[in-house]
N, C-alpha and C. Protein backbone atom coordinates (compact mmCIF):
# COMPACT_ATOMS: atom_id res chain seq x y z
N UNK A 1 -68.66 18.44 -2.32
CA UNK A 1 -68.10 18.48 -3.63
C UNK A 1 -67.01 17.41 -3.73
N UNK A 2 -66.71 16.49 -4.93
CA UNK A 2 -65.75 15.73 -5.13
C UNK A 2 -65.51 15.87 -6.21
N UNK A 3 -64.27 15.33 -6.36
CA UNK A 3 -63.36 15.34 -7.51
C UNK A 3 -63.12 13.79 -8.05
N UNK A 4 -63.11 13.44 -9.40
CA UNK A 4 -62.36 12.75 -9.93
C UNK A 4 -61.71 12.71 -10.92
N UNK A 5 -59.93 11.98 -10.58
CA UNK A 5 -59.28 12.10 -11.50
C UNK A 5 -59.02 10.70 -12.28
N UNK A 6 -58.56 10.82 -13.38
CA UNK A 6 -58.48 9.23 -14.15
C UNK A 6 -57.00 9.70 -14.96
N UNK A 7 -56.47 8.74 -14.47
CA UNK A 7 -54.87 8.92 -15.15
C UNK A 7 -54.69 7.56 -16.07
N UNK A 8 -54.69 7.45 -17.07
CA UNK A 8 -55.01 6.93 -18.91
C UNK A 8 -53.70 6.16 -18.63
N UNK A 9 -53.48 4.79 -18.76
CA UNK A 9 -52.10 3.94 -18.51
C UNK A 9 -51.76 3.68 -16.98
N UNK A 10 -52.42 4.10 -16.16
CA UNK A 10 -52.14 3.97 -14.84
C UNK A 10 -51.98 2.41 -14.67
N UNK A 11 -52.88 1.17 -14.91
CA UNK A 11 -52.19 -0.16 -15.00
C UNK A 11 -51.24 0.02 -15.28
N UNK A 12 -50.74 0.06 -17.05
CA UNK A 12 -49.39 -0.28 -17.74
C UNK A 12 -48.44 0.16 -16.55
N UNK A 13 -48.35 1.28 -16.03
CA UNK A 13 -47.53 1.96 -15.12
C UNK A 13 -47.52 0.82 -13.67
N UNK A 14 -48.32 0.75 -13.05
CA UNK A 14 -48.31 -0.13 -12.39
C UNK A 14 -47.31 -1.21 -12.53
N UNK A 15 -47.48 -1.68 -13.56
CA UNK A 15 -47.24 -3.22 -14.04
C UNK A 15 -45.59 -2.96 -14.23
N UNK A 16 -45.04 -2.06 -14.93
CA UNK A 16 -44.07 -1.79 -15.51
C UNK A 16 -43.31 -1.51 -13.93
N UNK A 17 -43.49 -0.78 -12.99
CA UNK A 17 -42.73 -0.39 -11.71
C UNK A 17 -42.76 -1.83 -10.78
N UNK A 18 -43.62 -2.60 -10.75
CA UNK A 18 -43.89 -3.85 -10.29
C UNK A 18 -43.07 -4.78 -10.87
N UNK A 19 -42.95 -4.80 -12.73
CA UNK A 19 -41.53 -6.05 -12.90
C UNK A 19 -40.31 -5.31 -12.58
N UNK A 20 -40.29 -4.00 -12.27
CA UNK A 20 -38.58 -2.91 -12.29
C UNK A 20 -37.58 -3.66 -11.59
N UNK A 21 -37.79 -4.55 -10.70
CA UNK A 21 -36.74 -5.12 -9.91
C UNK A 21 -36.42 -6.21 -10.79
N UNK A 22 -37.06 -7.11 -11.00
CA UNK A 22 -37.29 -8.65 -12.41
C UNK A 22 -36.00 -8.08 -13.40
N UNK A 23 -36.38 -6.97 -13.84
CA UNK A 23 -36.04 -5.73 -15.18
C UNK A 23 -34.79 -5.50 -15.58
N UNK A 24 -34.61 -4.56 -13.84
CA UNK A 24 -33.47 -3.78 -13.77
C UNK A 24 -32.22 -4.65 -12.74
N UNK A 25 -32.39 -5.69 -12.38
CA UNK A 25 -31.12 -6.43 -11.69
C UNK A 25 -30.27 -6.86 -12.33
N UNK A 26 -30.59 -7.71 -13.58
CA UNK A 26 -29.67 -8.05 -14.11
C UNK A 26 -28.67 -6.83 -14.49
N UNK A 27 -28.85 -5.80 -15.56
CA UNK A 27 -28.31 -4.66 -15.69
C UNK A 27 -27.42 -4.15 -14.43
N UNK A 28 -28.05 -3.58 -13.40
CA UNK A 28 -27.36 -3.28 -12.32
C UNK A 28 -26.15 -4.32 -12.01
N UNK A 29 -26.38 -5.84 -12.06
CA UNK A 29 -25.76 -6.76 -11.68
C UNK A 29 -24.31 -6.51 -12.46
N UNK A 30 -24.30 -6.82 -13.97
CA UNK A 30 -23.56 -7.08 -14.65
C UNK A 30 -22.61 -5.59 -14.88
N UNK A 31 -23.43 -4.18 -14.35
CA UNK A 31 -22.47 -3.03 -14.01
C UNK A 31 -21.55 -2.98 -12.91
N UNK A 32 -22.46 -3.34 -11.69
CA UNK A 32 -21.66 -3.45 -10.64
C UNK A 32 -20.23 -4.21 -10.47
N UNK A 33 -20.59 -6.11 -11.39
CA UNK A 33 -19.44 -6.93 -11.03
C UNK A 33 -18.54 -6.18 -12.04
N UNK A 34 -18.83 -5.60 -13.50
CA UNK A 34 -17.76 -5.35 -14.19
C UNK A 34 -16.86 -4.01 -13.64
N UNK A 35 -17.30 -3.13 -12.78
CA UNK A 35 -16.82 -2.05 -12.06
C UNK A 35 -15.77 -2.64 -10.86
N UNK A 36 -16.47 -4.00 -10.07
CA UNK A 36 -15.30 -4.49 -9.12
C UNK A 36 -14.15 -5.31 -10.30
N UNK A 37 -14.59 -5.99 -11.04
CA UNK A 37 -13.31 -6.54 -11.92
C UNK A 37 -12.60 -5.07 -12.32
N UNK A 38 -12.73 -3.93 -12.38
CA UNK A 38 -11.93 -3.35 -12.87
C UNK A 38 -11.09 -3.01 -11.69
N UNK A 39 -12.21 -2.56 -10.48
CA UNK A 39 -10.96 -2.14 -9.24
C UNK A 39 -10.39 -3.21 -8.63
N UNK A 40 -10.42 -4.31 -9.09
CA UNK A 40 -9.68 -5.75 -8.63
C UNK A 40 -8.35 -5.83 -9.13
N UNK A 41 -8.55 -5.80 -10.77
CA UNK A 41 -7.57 -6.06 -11.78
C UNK A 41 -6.30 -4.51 -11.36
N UNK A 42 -6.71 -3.04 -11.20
CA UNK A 42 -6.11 -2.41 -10.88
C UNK A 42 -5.27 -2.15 -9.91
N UNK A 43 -6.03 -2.95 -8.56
CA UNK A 43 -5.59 -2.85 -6.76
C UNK A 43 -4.30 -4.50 -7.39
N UNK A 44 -4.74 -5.05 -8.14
CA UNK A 44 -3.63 -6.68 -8.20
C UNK A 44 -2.30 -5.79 -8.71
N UNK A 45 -2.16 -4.96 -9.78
CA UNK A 45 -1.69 -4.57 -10.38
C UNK A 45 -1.02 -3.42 -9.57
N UNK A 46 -1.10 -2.39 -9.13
CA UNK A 46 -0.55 -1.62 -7.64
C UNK A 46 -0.03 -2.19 -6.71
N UNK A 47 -0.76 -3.46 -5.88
CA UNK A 47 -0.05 -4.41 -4.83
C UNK A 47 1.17 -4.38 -4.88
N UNK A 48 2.30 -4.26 -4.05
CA UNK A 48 3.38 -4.80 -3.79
C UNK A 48 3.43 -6.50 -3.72
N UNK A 49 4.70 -6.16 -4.78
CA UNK A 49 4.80 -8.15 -4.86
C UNK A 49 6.21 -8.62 -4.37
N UNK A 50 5.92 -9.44 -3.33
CA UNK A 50 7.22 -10.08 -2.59
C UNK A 50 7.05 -11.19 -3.01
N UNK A 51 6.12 -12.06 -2.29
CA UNK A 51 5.10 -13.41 -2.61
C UNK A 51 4.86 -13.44 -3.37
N UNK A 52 3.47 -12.76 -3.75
CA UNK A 52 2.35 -12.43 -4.77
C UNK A 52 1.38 -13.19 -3.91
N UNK A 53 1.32 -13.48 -2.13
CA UNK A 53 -0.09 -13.78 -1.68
C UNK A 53 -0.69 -11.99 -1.40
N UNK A 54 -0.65 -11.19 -1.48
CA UNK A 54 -0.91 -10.09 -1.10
C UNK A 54 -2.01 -10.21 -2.75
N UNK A 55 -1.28 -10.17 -3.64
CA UNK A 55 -1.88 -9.74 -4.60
C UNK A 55 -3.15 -11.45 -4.82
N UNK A 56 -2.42 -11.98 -4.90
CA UNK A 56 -3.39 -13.51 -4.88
C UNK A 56 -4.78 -13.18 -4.00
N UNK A 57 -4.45 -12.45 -2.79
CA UNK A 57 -5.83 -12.61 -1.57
C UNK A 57 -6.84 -11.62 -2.00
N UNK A 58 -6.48 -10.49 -3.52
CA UNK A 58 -7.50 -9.58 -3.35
C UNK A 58 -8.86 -9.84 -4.34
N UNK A 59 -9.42 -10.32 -3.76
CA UNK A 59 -10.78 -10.77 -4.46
C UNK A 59 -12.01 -9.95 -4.35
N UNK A 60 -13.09 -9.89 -5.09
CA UNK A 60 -14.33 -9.23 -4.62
C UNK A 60 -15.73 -10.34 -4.30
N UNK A 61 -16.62 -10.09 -3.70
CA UNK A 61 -18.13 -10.67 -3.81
C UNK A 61 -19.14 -9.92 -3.86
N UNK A 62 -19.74 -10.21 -4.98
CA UNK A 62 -21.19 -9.45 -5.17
C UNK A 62 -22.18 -10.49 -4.53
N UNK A 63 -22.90 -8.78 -4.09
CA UNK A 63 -24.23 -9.58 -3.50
C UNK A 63 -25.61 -8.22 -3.63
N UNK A 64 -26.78 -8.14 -3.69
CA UNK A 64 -27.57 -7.46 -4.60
C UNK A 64 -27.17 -6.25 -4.15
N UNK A 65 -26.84 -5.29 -5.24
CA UNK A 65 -26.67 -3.93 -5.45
C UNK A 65 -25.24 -3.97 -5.12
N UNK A 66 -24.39 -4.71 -4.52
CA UNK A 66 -22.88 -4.26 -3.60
C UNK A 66 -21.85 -5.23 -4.26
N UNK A 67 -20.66 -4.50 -4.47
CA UNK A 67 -19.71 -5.35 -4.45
C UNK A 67 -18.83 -5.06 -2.90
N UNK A 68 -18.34 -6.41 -2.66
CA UNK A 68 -17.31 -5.45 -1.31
C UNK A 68 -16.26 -6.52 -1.98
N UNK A 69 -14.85 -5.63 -2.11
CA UNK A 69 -13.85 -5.61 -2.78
C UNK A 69 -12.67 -5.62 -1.35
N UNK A 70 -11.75 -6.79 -1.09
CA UNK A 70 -10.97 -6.28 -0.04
C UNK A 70 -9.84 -7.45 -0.21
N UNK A 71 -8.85 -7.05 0.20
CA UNK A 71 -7.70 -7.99 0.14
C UNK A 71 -7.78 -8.93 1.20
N UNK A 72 -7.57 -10.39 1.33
CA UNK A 72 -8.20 -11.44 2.36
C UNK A 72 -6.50 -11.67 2.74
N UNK A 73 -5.39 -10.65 2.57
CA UNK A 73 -4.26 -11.00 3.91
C UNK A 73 -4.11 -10.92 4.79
N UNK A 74 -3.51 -11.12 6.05
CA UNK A 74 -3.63 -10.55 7.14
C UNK A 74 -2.36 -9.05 7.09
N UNK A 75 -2.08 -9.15 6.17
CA UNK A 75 -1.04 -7.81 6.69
C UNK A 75 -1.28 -6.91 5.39
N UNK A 76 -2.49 -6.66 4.81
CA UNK A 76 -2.89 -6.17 3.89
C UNK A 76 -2.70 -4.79 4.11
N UNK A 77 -3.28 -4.18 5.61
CA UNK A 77 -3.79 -3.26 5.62
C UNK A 77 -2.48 -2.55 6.45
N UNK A 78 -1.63 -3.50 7.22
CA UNK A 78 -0.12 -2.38 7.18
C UNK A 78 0.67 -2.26 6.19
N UNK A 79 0.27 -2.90 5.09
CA UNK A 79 1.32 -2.89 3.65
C UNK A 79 0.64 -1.17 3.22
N UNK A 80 -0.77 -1.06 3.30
CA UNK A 80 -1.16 -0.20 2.69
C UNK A 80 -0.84 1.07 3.91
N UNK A 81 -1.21 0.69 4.92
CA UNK A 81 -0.89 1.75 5.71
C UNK A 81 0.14 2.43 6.92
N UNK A 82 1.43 1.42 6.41
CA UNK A 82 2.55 1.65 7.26
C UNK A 82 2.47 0.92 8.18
N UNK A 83 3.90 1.13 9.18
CA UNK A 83 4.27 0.54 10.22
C UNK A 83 4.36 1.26 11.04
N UNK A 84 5.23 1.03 12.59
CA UNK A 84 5.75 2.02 13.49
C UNK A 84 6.15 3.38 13.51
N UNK A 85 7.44 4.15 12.67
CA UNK A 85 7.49 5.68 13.18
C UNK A 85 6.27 6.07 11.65
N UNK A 86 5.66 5.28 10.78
CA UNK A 86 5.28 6.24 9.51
C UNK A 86 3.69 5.74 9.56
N UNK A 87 3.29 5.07 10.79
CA UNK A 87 2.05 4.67 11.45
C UNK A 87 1.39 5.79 12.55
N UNK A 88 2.65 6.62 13.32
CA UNK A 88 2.64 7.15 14.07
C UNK A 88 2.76 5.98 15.55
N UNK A 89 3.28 5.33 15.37
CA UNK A 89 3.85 4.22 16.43
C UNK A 89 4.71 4.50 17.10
N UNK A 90 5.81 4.72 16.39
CA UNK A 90 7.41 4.87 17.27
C UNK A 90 8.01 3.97 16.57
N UNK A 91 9.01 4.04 16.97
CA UNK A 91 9.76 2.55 16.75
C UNK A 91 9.72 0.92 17.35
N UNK A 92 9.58 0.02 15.98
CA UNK A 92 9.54 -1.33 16.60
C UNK A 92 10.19 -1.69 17.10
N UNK A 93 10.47 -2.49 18.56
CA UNK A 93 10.77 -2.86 19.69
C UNK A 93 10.74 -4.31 19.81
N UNK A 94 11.40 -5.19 20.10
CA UNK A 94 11.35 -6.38 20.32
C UNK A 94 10.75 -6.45 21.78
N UNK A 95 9.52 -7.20 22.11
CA UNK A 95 8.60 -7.14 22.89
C UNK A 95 8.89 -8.51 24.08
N UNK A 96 9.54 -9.48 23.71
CA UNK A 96 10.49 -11.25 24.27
C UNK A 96 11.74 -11.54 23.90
N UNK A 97 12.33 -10.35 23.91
CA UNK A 97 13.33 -10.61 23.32
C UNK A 97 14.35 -9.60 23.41
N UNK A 98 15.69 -9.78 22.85
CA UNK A 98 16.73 -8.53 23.12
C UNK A 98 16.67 -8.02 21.71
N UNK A 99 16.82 -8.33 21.15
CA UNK A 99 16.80 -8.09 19.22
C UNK A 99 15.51 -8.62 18.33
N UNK A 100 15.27 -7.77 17.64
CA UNK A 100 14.56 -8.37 16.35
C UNK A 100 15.32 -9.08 15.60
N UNK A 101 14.74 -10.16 14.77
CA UNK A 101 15.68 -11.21 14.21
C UNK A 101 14.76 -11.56 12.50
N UNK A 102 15.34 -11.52 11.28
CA UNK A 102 14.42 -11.63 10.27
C UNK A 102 15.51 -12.23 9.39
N UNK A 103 14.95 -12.94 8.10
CA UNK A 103 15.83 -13.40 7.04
C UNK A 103 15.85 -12.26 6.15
N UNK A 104 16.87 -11.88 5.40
CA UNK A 104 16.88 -11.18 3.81
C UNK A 104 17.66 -12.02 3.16
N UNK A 105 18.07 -12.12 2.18
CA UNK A 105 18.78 -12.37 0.97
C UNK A 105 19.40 -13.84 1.46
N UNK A 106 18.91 -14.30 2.40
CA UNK A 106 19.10 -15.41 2.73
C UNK A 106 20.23 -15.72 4.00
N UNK A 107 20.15 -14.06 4.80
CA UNK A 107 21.19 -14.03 5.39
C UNK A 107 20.63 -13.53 7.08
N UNK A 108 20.70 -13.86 8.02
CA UNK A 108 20.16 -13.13 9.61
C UNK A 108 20.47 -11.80 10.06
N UNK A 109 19.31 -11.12 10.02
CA UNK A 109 20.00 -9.46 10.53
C UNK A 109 18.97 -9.48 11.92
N UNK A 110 20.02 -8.87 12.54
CA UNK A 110 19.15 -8.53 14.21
C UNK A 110 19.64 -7.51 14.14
N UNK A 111 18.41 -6.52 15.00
CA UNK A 111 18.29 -4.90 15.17
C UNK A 111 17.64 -4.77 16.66
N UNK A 112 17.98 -3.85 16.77
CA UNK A 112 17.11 -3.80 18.65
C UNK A 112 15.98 -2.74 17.84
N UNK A 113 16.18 -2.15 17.13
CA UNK A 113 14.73 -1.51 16.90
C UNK A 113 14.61 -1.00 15.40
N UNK A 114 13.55 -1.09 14.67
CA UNK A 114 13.74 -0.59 13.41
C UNK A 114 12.51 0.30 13.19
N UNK A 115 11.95 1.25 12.14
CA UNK A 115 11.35 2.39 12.12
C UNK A 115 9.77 1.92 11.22
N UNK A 116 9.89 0.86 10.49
CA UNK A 116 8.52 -0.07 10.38
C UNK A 116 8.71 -0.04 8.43
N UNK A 117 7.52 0.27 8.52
CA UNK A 117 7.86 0.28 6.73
C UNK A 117 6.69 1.42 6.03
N UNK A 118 6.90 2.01 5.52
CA UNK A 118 6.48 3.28 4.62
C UNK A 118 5.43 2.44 3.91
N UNK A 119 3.96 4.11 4.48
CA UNK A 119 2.73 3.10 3.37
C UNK A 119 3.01 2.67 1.80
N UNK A 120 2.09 1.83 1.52
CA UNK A 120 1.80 2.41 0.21
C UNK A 120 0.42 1.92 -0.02
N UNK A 121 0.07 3.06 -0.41
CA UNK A 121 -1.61 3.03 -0.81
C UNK A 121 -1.75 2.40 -2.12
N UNK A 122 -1.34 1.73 -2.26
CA UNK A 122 -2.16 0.60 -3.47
C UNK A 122 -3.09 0.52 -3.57
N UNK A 123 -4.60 0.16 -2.77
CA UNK A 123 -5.82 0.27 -2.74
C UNK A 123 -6.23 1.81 -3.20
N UNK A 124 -5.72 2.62 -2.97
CA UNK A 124 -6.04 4.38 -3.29
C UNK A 124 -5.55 4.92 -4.80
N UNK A 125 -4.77 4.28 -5.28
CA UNK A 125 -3.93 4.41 -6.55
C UNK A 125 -4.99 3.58 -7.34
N UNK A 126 -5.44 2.55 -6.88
CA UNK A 126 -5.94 1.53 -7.67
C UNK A 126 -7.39 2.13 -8.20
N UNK A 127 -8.33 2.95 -7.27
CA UNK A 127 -9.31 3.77 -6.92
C UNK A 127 -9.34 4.39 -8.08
N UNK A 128 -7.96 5.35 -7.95
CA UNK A 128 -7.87 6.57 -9.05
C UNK A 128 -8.01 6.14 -10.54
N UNK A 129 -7.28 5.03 -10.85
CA UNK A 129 -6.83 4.39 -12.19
C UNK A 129 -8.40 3.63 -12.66
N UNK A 130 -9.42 3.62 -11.43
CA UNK A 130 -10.61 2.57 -11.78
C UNK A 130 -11.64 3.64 -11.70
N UNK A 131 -12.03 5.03 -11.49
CA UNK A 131 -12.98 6.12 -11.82
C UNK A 131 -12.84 6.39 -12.70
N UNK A 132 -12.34 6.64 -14.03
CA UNK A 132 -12.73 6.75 -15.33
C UNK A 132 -13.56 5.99 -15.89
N UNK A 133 -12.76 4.58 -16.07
CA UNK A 133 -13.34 3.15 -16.76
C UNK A 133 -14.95 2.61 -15.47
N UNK A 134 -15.02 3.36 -14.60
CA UNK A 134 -15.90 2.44 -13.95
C UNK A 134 -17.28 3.92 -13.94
N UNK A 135 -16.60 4.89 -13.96
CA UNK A 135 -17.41 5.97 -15.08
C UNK A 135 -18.53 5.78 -16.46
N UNK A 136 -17.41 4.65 -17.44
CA UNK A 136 -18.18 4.63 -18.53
C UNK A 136 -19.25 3.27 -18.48
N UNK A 137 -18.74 2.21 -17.65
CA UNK A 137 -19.62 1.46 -16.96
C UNK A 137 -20.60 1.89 -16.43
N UNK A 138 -20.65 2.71 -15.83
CA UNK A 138 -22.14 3.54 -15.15
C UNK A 138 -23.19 3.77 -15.76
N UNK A 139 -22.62 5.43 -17.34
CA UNK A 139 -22.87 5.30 -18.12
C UNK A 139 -23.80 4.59 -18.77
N UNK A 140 -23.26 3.73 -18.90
CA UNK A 140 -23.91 2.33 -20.28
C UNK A 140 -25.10 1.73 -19.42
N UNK A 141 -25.35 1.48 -18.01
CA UNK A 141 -25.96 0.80 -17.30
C UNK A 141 -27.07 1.97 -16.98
N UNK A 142 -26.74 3.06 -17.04
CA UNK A 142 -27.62 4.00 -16.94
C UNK A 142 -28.36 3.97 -18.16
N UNK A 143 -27.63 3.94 -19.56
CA UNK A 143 -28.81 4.28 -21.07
C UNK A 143 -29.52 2.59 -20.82
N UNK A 144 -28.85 1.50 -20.79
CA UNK A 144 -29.25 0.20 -20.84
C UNK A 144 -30.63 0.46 -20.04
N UNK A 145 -30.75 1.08 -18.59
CA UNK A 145 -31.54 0.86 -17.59
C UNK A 145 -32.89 1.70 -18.45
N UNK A 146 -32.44 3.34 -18.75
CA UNK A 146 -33.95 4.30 -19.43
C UNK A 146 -34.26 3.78 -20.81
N UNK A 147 -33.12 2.67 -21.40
CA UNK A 147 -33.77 1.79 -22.42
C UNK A 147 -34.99 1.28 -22.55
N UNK A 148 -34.80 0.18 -20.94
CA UNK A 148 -35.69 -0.42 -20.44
C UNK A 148 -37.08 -0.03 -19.89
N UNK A 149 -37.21 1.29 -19.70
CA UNK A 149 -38.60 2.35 -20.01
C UNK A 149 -39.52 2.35 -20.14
């Protein structure tokens, strides 16, 4: 005994899941980068500004389906995540030396040890302030995409 079944549009269907990538990239594309411009513009805006290279280095790159979003300083990630006693370090220690030695206000302070510097999550603040707006971006890329149907 056999069976046959015939499913009516099965080409069109075909054809239609076959251009879906052609279709649906651009859409995806133009959700994704506008979701990192938002957590870009937010993380610049949170940054601590001494310089402004902290805030200058935080850039994103898209590449298909991904943005990766990251600050290109080298001391990005103890600005965000502390120093010595608030790192769980201890205290900083001059390692060649008898004293730590630094400029402020244009003036020399030496310390034999100091306690580091208190996070601040800028990148995590920036997060919070960019899930709403990167919410309604979704959204729109979602009706845009079952538009496309």
């Amino acid at each position: 005994m056999s069976f046959q079944i015939e499913i009516k549009g099965l080409d069109t269907l075909r054809k239609k899941f076959a251009q879906a990538p052609k279709t649906f990239e651009p859409i995806l594309k133009n959700g994704i980068v506008d979701s990192a411009k938002v957590i870009v513009r937010n993380e610049i805006t949170e940054a601590p500004v001494k310089t402004g290279n902290l805030r200058r280095s935080i850039l994103f790159k898209y590449s298909p389906i991904q943005a990766i979003i990251k600050p290109n300083s080298e001391y990005a990630y103890w600005v965000h995540e502390g120093t010595g006693i608030y790192a769980g370090k201890g205290m900083i220690r001059p390692k060649n030396a008898k004293v730590l030695a630094w400029r402020s206000g244009g003036q020399w302070v030496f310390a034999k040890a100091v306690s580091g510097q208190k996070p601040n999550r800028f990148v995590e603040r920036a997060w919070k302030k960019s899930e709403s707006p990167i919410k309604r971006i979704f959204d729109k890329m979602l009706k845009d995409v079952v538009g496309k149907l």
